[in-house]
N, C-alpha and C. Protein backbone atom coordinates (compact mmCIF):
# COMPACT_ATOMS: atom_id res chain seq x y z
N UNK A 1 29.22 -20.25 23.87
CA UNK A 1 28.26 -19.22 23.52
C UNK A 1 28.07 -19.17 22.01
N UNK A 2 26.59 -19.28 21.39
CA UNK A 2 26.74 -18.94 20.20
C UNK A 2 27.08 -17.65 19.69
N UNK A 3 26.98 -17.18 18.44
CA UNK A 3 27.68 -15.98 17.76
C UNK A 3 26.31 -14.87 18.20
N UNK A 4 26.49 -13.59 18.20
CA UNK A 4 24.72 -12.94 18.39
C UNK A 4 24.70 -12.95 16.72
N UNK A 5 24.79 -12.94 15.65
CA UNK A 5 24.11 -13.48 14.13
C UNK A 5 23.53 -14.30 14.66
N UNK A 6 23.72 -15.18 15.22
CA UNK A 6 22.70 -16.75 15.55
C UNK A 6 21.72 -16.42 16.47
N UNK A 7 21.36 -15.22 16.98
CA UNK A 7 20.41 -15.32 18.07
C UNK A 7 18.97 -16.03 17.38
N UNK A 8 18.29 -16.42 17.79
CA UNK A 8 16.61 -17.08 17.47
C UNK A 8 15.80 -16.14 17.11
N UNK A 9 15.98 -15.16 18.38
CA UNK A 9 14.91 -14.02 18.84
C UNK A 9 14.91 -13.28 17.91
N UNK A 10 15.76 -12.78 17.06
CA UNK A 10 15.80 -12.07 15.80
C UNK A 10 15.16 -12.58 14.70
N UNK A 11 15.05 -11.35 14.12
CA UNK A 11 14.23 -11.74 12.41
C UNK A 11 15.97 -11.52 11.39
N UNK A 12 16.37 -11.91 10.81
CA UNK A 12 17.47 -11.39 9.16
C UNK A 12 17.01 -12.01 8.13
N UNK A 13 17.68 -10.98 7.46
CA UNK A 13 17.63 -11.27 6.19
C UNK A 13 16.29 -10.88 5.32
N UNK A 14 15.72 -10.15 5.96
CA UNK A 14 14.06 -9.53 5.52
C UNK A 14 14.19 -8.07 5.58
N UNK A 15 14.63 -7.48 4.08
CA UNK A 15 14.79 -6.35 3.64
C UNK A 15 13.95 -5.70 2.83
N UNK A 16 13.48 -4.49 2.90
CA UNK A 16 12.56 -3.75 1.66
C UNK A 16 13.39 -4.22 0.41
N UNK A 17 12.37 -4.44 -0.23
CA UNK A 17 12.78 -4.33 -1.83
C UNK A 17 13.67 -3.01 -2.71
N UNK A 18 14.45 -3.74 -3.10
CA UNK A 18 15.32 -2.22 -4.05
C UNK A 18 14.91 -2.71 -5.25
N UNK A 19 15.36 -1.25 -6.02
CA UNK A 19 15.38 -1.15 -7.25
C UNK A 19 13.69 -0.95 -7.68
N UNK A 20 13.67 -1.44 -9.06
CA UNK A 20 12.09 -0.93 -9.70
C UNK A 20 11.71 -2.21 -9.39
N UNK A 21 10.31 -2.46 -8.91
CA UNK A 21 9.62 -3.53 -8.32
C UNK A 21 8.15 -3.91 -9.45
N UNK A 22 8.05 -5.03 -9.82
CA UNK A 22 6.80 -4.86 -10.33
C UNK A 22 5.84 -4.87 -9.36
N UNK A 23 4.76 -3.88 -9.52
CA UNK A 23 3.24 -3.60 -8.95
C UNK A 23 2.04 -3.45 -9.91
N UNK A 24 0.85 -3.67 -9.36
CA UNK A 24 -0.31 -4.10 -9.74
C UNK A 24 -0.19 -2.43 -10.41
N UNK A 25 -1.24 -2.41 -11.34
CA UNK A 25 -1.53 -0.84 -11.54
C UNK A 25 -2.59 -0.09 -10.69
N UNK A 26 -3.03 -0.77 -9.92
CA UNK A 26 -3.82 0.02 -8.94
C UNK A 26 -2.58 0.42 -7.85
N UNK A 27 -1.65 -0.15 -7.83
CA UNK A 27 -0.34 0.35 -6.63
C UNK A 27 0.06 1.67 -7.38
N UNK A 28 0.43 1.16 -8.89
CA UNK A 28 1.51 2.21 -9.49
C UNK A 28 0.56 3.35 -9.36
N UNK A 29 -0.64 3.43 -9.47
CA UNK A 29 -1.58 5.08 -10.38
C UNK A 29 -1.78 5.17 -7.87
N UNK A 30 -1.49 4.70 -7.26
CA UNK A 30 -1.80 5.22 -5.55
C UNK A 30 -0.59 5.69 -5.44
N UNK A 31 0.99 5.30 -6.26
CA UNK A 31 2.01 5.63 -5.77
C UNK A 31 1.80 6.85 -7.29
N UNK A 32 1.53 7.52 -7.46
CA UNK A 32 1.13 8.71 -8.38
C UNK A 32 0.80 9.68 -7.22
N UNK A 33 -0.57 8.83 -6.96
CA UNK A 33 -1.23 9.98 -6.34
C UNK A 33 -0.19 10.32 -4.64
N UNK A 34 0.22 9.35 -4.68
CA UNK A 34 1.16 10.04 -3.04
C UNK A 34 1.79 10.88 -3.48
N UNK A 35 2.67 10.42 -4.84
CA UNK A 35 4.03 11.51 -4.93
C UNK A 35 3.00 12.89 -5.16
N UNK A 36 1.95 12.75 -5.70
CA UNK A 36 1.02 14.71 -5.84
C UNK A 36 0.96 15.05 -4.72
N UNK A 37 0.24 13.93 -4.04
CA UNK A 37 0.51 14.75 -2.43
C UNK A 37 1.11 14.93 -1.71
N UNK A 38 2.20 14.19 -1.34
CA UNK A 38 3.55 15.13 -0.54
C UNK A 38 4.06 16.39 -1.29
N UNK A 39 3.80 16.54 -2.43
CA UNK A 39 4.03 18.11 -2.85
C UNK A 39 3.49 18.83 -2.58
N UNK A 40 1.82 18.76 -2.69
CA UNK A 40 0.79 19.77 -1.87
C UNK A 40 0.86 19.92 -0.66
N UNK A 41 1.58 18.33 0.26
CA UNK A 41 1.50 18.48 1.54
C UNK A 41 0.12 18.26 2.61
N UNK A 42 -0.37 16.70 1.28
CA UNK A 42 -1.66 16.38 2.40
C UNK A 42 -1.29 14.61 2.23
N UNK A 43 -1.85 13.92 3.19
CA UNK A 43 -1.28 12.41 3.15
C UNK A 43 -2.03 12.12 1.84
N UNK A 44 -1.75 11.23 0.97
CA UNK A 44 -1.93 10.30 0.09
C UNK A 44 -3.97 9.97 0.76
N UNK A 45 -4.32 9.67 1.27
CA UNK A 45 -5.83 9.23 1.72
C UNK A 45 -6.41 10.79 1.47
N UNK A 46 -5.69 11.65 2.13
CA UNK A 46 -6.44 13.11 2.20
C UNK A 46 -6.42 13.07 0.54
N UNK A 47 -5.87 12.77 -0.53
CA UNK A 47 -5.67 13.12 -1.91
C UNK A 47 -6.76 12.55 -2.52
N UNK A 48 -6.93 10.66 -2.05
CA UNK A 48 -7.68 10.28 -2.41
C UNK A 48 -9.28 10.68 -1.88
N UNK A 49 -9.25 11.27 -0.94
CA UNK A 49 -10.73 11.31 -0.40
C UNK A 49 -11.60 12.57 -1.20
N UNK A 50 -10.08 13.69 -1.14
CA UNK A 50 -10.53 14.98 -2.24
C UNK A 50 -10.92 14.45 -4.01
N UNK A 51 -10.37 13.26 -4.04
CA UNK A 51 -10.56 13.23 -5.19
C UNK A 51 -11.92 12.15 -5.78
N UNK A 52 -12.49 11.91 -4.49
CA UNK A 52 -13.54 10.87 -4.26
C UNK A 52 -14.25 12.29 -4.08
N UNK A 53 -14.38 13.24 -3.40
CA UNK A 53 -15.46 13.97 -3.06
C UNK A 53 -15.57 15.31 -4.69
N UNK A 54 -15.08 15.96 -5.14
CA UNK A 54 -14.50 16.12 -6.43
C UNK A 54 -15.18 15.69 -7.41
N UNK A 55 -15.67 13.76 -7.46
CA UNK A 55 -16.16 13.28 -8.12
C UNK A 55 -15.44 12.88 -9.37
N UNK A 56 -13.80 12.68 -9.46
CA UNK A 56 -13.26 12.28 -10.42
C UNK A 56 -12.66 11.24 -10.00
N UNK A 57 -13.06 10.20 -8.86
CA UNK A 57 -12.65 9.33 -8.60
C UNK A 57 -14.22 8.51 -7.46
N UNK A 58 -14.13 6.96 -7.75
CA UNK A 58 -15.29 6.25 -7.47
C UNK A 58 -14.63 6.19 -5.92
N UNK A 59 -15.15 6.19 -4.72
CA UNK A 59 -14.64 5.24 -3.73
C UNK A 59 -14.66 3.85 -3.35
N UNK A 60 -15.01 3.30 -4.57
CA UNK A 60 -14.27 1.88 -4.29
C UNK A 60 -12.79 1.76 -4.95
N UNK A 61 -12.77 2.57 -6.18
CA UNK A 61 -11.49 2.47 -6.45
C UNK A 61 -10.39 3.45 -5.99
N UNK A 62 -10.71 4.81 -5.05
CA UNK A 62 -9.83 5.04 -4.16
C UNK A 62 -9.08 3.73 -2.96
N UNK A 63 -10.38 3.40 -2.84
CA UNK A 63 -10.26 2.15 -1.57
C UNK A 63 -8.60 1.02 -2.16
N UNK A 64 -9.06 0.47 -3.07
CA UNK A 64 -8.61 -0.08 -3.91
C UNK A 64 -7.03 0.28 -3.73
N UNK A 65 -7.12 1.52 -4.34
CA UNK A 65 -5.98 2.35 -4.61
C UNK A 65 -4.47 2.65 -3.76
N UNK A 66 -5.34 2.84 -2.22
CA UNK A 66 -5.14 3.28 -1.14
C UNK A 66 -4.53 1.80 -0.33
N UNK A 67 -5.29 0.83 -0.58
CA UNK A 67 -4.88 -0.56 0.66
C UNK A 67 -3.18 -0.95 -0.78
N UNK A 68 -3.61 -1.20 -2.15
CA UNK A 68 -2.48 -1.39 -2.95
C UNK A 68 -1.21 -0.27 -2.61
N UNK A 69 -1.37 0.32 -2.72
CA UNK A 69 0.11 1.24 -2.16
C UNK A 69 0.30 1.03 -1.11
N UNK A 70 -0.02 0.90 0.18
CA UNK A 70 0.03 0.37 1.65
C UNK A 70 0.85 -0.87 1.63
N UNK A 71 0.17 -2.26 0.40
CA UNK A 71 0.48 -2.74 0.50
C UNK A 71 2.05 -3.18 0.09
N UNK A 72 1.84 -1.96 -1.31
CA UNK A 72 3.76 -2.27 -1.99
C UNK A 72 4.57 -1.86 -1.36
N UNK A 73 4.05 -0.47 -0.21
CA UNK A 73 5.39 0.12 0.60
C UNK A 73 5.69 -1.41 1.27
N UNK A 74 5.14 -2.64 1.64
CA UNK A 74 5.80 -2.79 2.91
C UNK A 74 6.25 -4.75 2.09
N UNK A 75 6.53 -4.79 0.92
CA UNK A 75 7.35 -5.88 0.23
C UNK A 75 8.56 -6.18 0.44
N UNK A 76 8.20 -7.10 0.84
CA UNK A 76 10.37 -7.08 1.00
C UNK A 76 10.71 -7.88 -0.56
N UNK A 77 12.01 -7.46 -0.09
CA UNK A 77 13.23 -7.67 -1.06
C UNK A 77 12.85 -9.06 -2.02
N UNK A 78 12.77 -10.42 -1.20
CA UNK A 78 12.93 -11.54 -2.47
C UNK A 78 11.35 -12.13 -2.39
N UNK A 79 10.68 -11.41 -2.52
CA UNK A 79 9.36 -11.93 -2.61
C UNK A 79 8.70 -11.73 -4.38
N UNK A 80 8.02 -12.83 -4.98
CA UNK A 80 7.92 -12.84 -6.77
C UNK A 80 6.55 -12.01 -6.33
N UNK A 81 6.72 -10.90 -7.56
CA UNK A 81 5.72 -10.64 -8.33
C UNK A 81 4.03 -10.92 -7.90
N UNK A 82 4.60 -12.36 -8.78
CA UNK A 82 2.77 -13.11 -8.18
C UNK A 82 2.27 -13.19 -6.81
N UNK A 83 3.52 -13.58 -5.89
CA UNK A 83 3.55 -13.93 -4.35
C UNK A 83 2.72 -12.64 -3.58
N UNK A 84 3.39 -11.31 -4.13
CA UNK A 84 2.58 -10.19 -3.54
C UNK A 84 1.77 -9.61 -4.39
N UNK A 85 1.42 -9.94 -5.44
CA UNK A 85 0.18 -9.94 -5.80
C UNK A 85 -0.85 -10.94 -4.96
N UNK A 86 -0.74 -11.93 -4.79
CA UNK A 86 -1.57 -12.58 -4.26
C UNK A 86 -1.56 -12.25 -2.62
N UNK A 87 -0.97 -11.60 -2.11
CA UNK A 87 -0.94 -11.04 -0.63
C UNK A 87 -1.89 -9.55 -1.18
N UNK A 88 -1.61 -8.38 -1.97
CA UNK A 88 -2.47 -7.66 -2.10
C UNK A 88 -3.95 -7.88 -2.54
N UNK A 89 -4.10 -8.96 -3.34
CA UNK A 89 -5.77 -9.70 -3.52
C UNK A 89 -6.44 -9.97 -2.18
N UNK A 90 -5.28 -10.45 -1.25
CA UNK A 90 -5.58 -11.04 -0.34
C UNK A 90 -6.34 -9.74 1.36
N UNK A 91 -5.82 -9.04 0.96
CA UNK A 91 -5.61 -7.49 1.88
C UNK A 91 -7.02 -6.63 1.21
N UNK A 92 -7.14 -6.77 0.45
CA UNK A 92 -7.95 -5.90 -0.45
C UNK A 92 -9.20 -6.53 -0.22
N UNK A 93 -9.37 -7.97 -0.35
CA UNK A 93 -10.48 -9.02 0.14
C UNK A 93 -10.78 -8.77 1.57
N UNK A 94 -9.88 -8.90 2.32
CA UNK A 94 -9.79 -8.36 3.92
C UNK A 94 -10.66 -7.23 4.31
N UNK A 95 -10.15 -6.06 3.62
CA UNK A 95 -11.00 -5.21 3.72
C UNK A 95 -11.61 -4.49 3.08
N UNK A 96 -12.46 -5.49 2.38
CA UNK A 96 -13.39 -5.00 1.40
C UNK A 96 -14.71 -3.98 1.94
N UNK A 97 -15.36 -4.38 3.19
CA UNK A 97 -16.25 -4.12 3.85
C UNK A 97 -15.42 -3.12 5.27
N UNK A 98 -14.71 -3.03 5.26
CA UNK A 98 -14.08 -2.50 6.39
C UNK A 98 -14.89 -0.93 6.38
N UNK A 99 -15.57 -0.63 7.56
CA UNK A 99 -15.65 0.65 7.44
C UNK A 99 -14.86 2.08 8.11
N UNK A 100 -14.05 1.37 8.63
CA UNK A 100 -12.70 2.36 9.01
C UNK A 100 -11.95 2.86 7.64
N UNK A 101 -11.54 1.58 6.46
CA UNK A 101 -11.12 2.15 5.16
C UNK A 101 -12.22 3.21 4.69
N UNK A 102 -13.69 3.03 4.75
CA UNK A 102 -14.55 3.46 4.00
C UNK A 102 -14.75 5.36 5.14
N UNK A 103 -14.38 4.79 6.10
CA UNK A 103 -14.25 6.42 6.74
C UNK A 103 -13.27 7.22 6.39
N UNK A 104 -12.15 6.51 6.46
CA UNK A 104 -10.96 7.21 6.17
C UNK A 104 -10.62 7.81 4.71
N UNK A 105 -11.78 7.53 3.58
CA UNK A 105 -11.53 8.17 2.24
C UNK A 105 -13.01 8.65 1.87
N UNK A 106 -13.53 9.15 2.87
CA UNK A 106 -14.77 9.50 3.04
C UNK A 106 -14.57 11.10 2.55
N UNK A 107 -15.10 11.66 1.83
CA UNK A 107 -15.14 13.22 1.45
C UNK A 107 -15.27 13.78 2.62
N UNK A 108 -14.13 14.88 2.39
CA UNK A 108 -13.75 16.11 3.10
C UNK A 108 -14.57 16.53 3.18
């Protein structure tokens, strides 16, 4: 019998990232706006959409804003810099036209 560490069927060794991570600055200024909003107590999109309707924010660069933080929560551990930068270019390209993103930060 092999060891269960050895099973196939499993994923290891694919951990969130610790410590301070570099991110794009469209991640760092979305991970801003979350931490305002779990204090007020509305999701991070509800923040951005108030702040798209408000008019102190464009909705393309909520959009922007919104897929980049999505994307840094979910980095793992030994992945470079550039590597998920080029996965968030890549996500952001994806859904550039998406109109589910474009509903979902649509003014309140």
């Amino acid at each position: 019998m092999r060891p269960i560490a050895d099973d196939p069927t499993t994923v290891a060794g694919i951990t969130r990232a610790e410590g301070p991570q570099s991110v794009s600055p469209a991640a760092a200024e979305a991970e801003a706006v979350a931490a305002t909003a779990s204090t007020s107590g509305v999701s991070p999109s509800e923040a951005l959409a108030a702040a798209v309707a408000a008019g102190t924010l464009e909705p393309a660069v909520a959009a922007e804003r919104l897929v980049a933080a999505t994307v840094a929560a979910q980095r793992p551990a030994r992945v470079s810099p550039e590597v998920w930068s080029a996965v968030e270019r890549e996500v952001s390209a994806l859904l550039a036209d998406d109109p589910a993103l474009a509903d979902l930060l649509a003014p309140i």
